[in-house]
N, C-alpha and C. Protein backbone atom coordinates (compact mmCIF):
# COMPACT_ATOMS: atom_id res chain seq x y z
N UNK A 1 6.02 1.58 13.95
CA UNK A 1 6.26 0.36 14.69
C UNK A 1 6.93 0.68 16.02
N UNK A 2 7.89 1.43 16.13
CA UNK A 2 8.12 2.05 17.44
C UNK A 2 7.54 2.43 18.20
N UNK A 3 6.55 3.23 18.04
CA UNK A 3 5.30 3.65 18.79
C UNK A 3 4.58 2.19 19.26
N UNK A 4 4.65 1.42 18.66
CA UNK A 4 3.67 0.66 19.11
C UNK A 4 4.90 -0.56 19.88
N UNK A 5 6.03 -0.56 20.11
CA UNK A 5 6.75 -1.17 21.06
C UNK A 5 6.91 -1.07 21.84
N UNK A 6 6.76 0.79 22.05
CA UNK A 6 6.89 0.99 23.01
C UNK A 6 5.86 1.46 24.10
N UNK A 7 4.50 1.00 23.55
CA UNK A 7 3.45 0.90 24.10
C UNK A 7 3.33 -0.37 25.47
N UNK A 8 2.80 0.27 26.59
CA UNK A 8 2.76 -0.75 27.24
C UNK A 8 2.31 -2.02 27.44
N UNK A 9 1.24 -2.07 26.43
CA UNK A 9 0.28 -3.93 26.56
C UNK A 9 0.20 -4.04 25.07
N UNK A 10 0.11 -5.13 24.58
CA UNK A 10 0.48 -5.64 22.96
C UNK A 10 -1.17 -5.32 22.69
N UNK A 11 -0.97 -4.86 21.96
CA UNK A 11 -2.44 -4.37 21.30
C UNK A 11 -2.61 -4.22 19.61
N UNK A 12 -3.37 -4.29 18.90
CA UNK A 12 -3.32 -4.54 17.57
C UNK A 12 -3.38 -2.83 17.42
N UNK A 13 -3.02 -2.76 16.42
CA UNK A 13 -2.90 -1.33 15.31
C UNK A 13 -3.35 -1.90 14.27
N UNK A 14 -4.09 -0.42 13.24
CA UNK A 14 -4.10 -0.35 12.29
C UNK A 14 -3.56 0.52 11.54
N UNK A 15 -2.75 0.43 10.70
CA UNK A 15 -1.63 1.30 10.01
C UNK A 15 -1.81 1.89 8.38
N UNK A 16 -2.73 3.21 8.16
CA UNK A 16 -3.44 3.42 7.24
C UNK A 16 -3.25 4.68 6.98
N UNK A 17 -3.98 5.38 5.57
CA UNK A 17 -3.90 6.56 5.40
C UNK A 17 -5.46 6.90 5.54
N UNK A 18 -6.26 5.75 5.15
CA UNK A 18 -7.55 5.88 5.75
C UNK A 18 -8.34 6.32 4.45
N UNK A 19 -7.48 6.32 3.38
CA UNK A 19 -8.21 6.45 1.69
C UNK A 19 -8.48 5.34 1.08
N UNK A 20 -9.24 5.62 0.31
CA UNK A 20 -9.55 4.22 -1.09
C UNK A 20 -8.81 4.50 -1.95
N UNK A 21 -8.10 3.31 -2.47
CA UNK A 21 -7.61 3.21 -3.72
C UNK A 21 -8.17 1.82 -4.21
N UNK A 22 -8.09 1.72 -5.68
CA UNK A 22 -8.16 0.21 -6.14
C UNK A 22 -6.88 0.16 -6.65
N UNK A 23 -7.21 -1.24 -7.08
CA UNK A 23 -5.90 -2.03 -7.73
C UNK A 23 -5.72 -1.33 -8.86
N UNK A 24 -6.46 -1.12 -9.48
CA UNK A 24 -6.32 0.09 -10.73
C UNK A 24 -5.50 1.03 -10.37
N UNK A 25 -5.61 1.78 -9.36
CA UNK A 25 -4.85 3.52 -9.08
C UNK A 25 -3.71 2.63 -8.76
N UNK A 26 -3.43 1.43 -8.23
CA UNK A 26 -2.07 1.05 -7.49
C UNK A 26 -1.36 0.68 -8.56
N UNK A 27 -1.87 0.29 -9.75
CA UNK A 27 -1.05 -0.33 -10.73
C UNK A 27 -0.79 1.39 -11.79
N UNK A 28 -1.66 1.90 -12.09
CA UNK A 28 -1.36 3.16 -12.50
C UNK A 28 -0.08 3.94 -11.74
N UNK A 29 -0.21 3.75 -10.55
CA UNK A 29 0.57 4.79 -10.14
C UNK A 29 2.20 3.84 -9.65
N UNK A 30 2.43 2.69 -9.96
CA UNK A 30 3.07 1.87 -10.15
C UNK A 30 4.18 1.82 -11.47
N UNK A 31 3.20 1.56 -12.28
CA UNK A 31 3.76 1.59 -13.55
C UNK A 31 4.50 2.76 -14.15
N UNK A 32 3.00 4.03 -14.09
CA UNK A 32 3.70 5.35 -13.83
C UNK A 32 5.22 5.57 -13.50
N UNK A 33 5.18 5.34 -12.31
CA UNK A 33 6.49 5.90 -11.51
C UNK A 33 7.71 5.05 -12.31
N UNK A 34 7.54 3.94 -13.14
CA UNK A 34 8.58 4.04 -13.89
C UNK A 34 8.06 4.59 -15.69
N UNK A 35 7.05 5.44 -15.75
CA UNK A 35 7.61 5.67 -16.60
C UNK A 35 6.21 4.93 -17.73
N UNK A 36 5.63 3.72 -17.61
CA UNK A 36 4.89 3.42 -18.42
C UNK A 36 3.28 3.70 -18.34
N UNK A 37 2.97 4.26 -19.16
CA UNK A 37 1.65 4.71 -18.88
C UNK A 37 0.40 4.00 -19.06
N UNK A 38 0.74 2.92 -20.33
CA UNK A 38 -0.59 1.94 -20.99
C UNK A 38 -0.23 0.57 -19.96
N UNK A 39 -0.38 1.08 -18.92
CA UNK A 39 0.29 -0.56 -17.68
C UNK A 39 -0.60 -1.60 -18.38
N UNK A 40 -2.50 -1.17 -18.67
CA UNK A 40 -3.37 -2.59 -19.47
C UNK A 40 -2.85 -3.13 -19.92
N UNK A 41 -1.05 -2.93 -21.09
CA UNK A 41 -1.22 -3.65 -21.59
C UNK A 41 -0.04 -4.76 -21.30
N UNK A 42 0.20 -4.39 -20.14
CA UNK A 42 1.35 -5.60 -19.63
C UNK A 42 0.79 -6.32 -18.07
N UNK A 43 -0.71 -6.64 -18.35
CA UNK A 43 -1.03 -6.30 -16.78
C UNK A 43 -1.95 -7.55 -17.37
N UNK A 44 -2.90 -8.73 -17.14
CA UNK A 44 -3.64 -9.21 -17.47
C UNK A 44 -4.58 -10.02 -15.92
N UNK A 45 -6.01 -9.68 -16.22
CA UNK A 45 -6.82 -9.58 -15.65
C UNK A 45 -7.89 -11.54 -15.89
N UNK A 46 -7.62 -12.50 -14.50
CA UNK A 46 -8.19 -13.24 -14.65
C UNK A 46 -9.43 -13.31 -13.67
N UNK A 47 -10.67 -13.18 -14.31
CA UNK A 47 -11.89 -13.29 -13.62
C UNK A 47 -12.35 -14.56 -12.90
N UNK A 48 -11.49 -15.35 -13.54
CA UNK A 48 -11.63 -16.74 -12.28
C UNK A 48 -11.03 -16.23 -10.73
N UNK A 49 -10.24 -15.69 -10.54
CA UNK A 49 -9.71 -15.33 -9.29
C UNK A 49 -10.90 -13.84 -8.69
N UNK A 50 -11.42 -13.92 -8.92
CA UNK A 50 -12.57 -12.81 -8.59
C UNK A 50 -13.26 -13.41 -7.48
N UNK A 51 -13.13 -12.99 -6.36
CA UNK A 51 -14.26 -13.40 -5.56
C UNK A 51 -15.50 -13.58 -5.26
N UNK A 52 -16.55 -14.57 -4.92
CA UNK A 52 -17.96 -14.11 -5.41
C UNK A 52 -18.45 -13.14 -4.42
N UNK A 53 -17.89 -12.72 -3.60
CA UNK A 53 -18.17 -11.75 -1.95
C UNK A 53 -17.67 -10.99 -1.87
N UNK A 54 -17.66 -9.60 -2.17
CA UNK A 54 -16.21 -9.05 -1.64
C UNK A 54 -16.86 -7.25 -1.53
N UNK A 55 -16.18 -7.12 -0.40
CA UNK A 55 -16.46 -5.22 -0.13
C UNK A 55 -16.01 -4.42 -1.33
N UNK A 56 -16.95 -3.39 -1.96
CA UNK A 56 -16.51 -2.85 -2.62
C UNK A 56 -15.20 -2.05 -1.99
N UNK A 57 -15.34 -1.08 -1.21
CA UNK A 57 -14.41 0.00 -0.72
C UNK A 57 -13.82 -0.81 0.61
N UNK A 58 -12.89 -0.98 0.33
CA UNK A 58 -12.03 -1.55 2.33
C UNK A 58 -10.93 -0.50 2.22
N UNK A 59 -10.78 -0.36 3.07
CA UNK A 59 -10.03 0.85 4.02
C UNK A 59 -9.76 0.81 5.30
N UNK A 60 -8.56 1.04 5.15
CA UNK A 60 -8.33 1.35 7.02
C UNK A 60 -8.62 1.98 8.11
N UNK A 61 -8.68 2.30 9.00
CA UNK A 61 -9.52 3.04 9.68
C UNK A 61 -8.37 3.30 11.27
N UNK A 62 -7.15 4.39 10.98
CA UNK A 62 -6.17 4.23 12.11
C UNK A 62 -6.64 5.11 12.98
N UNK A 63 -7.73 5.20 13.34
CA UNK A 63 -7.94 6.15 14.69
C UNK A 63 -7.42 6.01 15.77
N UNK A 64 -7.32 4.12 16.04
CA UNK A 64 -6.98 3.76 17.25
C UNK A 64 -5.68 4.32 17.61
N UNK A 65 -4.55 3.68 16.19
CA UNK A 65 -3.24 4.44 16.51
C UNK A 65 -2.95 5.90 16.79
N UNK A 66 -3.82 6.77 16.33
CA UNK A 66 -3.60 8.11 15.81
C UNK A 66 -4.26 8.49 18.04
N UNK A 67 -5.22 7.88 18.23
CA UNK A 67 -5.70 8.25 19.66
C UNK A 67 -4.99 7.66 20.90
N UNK A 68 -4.64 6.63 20.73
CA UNK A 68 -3.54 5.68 21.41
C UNK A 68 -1.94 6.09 21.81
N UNK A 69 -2.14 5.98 20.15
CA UNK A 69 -0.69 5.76 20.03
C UNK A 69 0.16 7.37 19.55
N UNK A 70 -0.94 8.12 19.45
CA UNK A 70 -0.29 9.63 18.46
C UNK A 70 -0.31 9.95 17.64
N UNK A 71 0.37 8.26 16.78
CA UNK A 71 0.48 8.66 15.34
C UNK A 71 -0.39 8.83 14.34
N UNK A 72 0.45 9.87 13.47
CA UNK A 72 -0.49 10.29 12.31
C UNK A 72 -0.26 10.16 11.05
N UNK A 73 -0.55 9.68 9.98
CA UNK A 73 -0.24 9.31 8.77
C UNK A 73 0.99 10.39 8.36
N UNK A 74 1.94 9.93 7.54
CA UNK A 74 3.06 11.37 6.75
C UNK A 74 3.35 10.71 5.39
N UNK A 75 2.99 9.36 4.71
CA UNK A 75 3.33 8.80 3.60
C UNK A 75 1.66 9.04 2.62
N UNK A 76 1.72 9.68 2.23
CA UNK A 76 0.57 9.27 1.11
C UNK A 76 0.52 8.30 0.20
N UNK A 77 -0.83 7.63 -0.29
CA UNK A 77 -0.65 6.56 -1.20
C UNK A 77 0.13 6.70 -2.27
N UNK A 78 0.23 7.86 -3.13
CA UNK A 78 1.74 7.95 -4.29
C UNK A 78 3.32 8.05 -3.65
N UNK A 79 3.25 8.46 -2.52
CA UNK A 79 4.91 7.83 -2.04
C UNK A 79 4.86 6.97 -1.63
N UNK A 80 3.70 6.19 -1.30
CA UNK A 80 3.91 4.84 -0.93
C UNK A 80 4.53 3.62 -1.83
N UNK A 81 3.76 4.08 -2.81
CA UNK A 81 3.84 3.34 -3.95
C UNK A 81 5.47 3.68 -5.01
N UNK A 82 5.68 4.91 -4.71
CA UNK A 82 6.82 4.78 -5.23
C UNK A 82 8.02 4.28 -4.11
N UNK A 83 7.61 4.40 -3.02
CA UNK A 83 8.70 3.62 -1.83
C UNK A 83 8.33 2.50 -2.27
N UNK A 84 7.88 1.41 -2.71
CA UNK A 84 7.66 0.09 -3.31
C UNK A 84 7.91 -0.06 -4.20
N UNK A 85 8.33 0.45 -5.37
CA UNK A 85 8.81 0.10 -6.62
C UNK A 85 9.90 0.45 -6.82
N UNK A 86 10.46 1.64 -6.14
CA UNK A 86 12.23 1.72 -5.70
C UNK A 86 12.62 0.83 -4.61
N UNK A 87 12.00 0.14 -3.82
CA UNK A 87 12.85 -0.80 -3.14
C UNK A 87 12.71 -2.07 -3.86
N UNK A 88 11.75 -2.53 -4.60
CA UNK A 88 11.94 -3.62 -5.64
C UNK A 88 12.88 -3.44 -6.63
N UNK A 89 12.92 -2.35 -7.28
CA UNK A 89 13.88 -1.93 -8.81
C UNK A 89 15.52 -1.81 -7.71
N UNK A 90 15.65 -1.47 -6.36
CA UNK A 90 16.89 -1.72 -5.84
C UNK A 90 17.01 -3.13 -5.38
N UNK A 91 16.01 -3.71 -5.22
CA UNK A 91 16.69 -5.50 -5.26
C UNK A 91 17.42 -5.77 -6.18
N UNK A 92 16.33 -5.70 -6.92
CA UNK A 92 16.51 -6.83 -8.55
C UNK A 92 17.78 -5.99 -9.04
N UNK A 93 17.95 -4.82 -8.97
CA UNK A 93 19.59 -4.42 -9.47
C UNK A 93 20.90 -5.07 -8.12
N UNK A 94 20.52 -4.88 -7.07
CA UNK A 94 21.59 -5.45 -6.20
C UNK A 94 21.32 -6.82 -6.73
N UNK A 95 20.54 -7.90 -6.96
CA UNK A 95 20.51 -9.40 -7.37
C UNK A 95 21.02 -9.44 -8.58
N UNK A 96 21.05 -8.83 -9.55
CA UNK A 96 21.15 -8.89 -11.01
C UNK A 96 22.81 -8.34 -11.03
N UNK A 97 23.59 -7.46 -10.11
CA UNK A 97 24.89 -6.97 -10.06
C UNK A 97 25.90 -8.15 -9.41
């Protein structure tokens, strides 16, 4: 985000690692990171919310930033994901203390 403030004309970014994951690997590697491995079975799947349209693979595509702007990805999708479930599990303990 710095990089892009301190860019001279407001311009959109895209902020990516530029891989596929599904909701599957995100909840695997979610659950995982604390620890539970059968996530199916605390996880429930409603096919009414299914879209009738939808891209299989979407992905980001940060060239612009990476040619623009410099930057280059340094978080991979499994530290991402565990930077998201340690800053949730540090809410809910600062809310719950």
């Amino acid at each position: 985000m710095w990089l892009m403030l301190q860019h001279d004309e407001p311009e959109n970014f895209v902020i990516s690692t530029g891989t596929v994951h599904s909701i599957r690997d995100f909840l695997s590697a979610a659950f995982g990171h604390v620890g539970i491995r059968d996530w199916e079975r605390h996880v429930e799947v409603d096919k009414a919310l299914y879209r009738p349209v939808d891209i299989d693979n979407l992905y980001g595509k940060s060239s612009k930033a990476e040619s623009v702007l410099g930057w280059k990805p340094t978080v991979g999708f499994q530290d991402l994901v565990r930077l998201m479930v340690d800053a949730d599990l540090a809410r809910l303990a600062k809310k719950s203390a």
